[in-house]
Protein backbone atom coordinates (compact mmCIF):
# COMPACT_ATOMS: atom_id res chain seq x y z
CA UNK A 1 89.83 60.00 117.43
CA UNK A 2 91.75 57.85 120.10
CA UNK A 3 95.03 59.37 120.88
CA UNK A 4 97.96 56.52 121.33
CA UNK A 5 101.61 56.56 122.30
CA UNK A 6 104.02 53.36 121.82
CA UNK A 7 107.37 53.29 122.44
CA UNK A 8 109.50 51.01 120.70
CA UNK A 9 107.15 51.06 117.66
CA UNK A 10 109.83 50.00 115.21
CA UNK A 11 109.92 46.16 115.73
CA UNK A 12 108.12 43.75 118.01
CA UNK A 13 104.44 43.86 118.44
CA UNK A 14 102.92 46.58 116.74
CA UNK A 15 99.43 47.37 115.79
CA UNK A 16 97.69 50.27 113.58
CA UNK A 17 93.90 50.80 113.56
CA UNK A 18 93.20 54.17 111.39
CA UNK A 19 90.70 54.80 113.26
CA UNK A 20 93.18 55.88 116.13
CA UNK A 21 95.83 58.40 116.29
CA UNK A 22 98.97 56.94 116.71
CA UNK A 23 102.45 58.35 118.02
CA UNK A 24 104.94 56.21 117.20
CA UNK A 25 108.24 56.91 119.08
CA UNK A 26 111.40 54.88 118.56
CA UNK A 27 115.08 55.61 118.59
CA UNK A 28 116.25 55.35 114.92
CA UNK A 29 114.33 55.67 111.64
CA UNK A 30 117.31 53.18 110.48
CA UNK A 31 115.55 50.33 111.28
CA UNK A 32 111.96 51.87 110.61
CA UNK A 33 111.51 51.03 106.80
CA UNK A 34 108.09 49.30 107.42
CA UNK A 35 106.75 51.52 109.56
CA UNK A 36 107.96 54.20 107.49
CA UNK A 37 105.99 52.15 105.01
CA UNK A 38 102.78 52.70 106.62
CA UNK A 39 103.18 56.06 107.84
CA UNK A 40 103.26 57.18 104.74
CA UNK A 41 99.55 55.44 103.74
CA UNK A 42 98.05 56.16 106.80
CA UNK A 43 98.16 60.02 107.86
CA UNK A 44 96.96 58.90 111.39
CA UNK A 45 100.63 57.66 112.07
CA UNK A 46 103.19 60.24 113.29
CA UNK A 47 106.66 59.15 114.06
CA UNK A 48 108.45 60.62 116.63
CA UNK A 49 112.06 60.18 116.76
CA UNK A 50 113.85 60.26 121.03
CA UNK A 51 115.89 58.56 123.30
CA UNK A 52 113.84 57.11 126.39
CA UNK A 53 116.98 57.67 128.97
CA UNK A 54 117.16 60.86 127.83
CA UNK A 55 114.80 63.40 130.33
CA UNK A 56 115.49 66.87 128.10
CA UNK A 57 114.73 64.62 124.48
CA UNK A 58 111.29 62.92 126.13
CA UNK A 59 110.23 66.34 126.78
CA UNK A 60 110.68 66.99 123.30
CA UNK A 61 108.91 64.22 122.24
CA UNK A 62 105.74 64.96 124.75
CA UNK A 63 105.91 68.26 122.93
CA UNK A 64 105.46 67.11 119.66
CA UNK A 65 102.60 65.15 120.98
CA UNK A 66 101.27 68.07 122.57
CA UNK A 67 101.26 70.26 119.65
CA UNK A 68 99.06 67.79 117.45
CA UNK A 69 96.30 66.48 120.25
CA UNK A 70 96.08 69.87 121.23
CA UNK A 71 97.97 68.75 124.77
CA UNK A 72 96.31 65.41 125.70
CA UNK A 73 96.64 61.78 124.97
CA UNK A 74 94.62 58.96 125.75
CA UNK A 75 96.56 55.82 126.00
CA UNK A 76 100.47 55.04 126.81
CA UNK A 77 101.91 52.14 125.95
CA UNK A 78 105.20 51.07 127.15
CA UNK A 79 106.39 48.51 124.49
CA UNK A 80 110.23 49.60 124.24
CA UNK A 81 112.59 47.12 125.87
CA UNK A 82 115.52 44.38 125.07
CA UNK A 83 115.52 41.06 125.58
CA UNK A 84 117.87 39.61 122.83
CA UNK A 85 120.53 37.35 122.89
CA UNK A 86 123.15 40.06 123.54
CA UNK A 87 121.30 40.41 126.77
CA UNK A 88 120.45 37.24 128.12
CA UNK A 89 123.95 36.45 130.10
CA UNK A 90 124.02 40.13 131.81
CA UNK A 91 123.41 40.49 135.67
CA UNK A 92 120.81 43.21 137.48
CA UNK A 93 123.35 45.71 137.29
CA UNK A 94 124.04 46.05 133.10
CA UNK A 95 122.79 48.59 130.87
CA UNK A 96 119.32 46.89 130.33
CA UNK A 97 118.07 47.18 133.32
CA UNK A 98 117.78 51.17 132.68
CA UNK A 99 116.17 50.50 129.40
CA UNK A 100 113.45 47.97 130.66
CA UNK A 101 112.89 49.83 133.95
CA UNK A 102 114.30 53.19 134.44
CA UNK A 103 113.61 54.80 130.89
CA UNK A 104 109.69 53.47 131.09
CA UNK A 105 109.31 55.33 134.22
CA UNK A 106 110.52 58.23 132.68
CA UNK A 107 108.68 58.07 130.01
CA UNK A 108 105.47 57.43 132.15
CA UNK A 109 106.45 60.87 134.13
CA UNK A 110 107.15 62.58 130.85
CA UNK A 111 103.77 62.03 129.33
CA UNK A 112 101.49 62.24 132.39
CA UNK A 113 100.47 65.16 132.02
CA UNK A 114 98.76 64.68 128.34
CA UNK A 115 97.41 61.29 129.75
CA UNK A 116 95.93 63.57 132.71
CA UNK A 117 93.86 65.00 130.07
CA UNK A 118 92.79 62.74 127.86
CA UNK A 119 89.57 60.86 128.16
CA UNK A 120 90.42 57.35 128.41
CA UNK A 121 93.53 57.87 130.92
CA UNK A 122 94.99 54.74 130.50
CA UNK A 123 98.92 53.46 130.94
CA UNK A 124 100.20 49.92 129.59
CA UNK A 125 103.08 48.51 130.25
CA UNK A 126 104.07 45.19 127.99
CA UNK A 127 105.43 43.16 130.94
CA UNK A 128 106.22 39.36 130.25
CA UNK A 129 105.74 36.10 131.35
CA UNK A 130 109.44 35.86 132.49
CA UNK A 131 108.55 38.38 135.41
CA UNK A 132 106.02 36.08 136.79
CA UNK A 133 107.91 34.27 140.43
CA UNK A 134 105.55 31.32 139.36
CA UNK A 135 105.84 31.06 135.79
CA UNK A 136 109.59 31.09 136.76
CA UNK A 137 109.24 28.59 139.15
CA UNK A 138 107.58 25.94 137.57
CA UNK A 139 109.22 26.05 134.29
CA UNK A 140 112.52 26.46 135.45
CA UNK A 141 113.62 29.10 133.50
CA UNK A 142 116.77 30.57 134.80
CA UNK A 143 118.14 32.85 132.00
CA UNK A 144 117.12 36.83 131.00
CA UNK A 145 117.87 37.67 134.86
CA UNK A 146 118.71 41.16 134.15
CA UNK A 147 115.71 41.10 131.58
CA UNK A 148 113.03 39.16 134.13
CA UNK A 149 114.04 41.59 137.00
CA UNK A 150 113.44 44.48 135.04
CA UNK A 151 110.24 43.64 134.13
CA UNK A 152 109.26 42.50 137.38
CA UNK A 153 110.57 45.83 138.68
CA UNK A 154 108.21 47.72 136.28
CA UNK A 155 105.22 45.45 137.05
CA UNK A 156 105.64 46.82 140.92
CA UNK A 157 105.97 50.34 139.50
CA UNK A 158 102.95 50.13 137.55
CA UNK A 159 100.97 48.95 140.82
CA UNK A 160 102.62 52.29 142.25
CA UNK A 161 101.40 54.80 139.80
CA UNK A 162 98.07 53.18 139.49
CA UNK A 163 97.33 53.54 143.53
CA UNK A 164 98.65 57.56 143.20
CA UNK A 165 96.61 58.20 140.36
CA UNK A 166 93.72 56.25 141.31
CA UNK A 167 91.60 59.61 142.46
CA UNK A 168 92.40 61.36 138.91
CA UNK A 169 90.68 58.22 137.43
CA UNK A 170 94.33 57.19 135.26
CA UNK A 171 94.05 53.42 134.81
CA UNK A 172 97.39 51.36 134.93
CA UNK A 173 98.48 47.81 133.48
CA UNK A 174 101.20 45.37 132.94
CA UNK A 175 100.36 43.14 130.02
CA UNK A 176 102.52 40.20 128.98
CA UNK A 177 102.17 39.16 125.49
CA UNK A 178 102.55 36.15 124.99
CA UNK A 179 105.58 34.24 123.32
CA UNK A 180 104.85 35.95 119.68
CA UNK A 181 106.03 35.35 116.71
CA UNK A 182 108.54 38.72 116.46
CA UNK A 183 111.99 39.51 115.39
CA UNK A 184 113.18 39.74 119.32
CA UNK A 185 111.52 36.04 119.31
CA UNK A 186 113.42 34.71 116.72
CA UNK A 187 116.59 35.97 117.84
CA UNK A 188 116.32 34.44 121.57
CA UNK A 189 114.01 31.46 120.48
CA UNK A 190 114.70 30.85 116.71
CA UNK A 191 117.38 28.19 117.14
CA UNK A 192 115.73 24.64 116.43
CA UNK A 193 117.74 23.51 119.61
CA UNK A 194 117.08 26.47 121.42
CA UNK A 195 113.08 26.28 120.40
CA UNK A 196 113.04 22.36 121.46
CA UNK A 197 114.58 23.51 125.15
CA UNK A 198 112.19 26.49 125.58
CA UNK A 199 109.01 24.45 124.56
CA UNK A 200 109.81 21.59 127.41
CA UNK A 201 109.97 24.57 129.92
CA UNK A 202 106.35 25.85 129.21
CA UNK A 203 105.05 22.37 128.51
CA UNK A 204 105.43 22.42 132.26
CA UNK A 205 102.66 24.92 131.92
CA UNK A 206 100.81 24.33 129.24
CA UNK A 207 101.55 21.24 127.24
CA UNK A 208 99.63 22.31 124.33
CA UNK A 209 101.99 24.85 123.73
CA UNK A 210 103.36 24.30 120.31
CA UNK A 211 105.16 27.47 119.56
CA UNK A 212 105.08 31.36 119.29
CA UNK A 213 101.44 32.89 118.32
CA UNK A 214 101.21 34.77 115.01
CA UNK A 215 101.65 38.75 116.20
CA UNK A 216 98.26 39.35 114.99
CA UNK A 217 96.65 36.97 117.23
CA UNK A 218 98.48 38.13 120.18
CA UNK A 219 97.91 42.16 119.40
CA UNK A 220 94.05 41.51 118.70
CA UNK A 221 93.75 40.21 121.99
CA UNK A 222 95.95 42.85 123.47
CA UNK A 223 93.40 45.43 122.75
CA UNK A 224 90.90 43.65 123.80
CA UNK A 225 92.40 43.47 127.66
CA UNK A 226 93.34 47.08 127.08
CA UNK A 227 89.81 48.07 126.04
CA UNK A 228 88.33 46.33 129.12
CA UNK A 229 90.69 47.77 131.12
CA UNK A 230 88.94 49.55 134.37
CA UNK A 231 89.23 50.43 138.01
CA UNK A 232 88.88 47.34 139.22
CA UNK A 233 91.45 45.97 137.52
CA UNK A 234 93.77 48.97 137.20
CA UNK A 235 97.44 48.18 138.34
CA UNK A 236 97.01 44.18 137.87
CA UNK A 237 99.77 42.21 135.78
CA UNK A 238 98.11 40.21 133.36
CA UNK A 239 97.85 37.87 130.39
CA UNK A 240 97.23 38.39 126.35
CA UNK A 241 94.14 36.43 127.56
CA UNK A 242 93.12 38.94 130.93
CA UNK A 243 94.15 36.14 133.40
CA UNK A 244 96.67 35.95 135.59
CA UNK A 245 98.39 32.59 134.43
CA UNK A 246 97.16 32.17 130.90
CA UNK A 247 100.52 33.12 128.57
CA UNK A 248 100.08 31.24 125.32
């Protein structure tokens, strides 16, 4: 059985194949009723409660990991982050940009050593379109600067780690997404005014863009870049869709 870790399991993207062995580690079980939902049908779902900023509670939560894989784990995914409209007018400097690129570092440092023995080796980071210079450039879209940097920030970092670990055959990747049909989605994008704006940005990119894809569609083919995921393209920022430019 495949050994997984996601942070930020309780909203967002999410995905739960029982024929893996997921960890799912978020902040609050406040907010977790669904996923409490399916923990409690699927015994392949553990939920592990931390905060990612916090060094001495990651530990903890590697440890709980440790204790049920027997000390490995085979695939890290960095999903936890903020983008929301309480975000989207804060500069570089602000909280966020610890959440969307200090904490994941941490958290990649915190769990290397399980990932260092587990048999597929692999590290994901869910990046986003927003970091891309040229996405940016073309569409023209100036807001979620604290959010954009941040992710751009952990795309370089995730370039980083996979040229160290290269020779201990860990595999690295930033994956953006997609614009999906989530929670976070609806509270940045779900205005009809707001939705009408954002769609003539990416029409600049893709004119058949007609609006978020259904999470489903967008974790399916996820997994798919994630399963393909290799040495040659190990520390590469892509698309849902394993390109380099293809976001919706």
């Amino acid at each position: 059985m495949v050994s997984w870790a996601v942070t930020g399991a309780t909203r967002g993207i999410g995905s739960a194949n029982p024929n893996n062995q997921v960890f799912a580690i978020i902040r609050s079980r406040g907010t977790a009723g669904p996923l409490e939902e399916l923990a409690a049908k699927r015994g392949n779902i553990h939920i592990i409660v931390t905060d990612i900023s916090d060094t001495r509670k990651l530990n903890e939560a590697a440890t709980q990991v440790s204790e049920i894989t027997g000390g490995s784990l085979d695939v890290l995914i960095l999903n936890a982050g903020a983008a929301g409209p309480d975000t989207s007018v804060l500069p570089p400097t602000a909280l966020y940009i610890k959440l969307n690129l200090i904490s994941p570092i941490y958290v990649i440092n915190t769990f290397l050593e399980l990932v260092r023995k587990g048999t597929e080796k692999k590290i994901v980071f869910i990046s986003s379109q927003s970091a891309d210079l040229e996405f940016t450039r073309i569409t023209g879209f100036s807001t979620l600067l604290g959010y954009s940097v941040a992710k751009a920030g952990m795309n370089m970092a995730i370039t980083k780690f996979a040229a160290e670990l290269a020779p201990e055959g860990i595999k690295t990747l930033s994956l953006a997404p997609g614009w999906v049909n989530t929670d976070a989605a609806k509270a940045v994008t779900g205005d009809p005014e707001v939705r009408k704006f954002v769609l003539g940005m990416f029409h600049k990119v893709d004119p058949n863009v007609t609006g978020p894809l259904p999470v489903d569609e967008s974790v399916t083919a996820q997994l798919q870049v994630i399963q393909s995921l290799s040495e040659a393209t190990s520390g590469k920022f892509l698309s849902l869709r394993g390109t380099t430019d293809d976001y919706f």
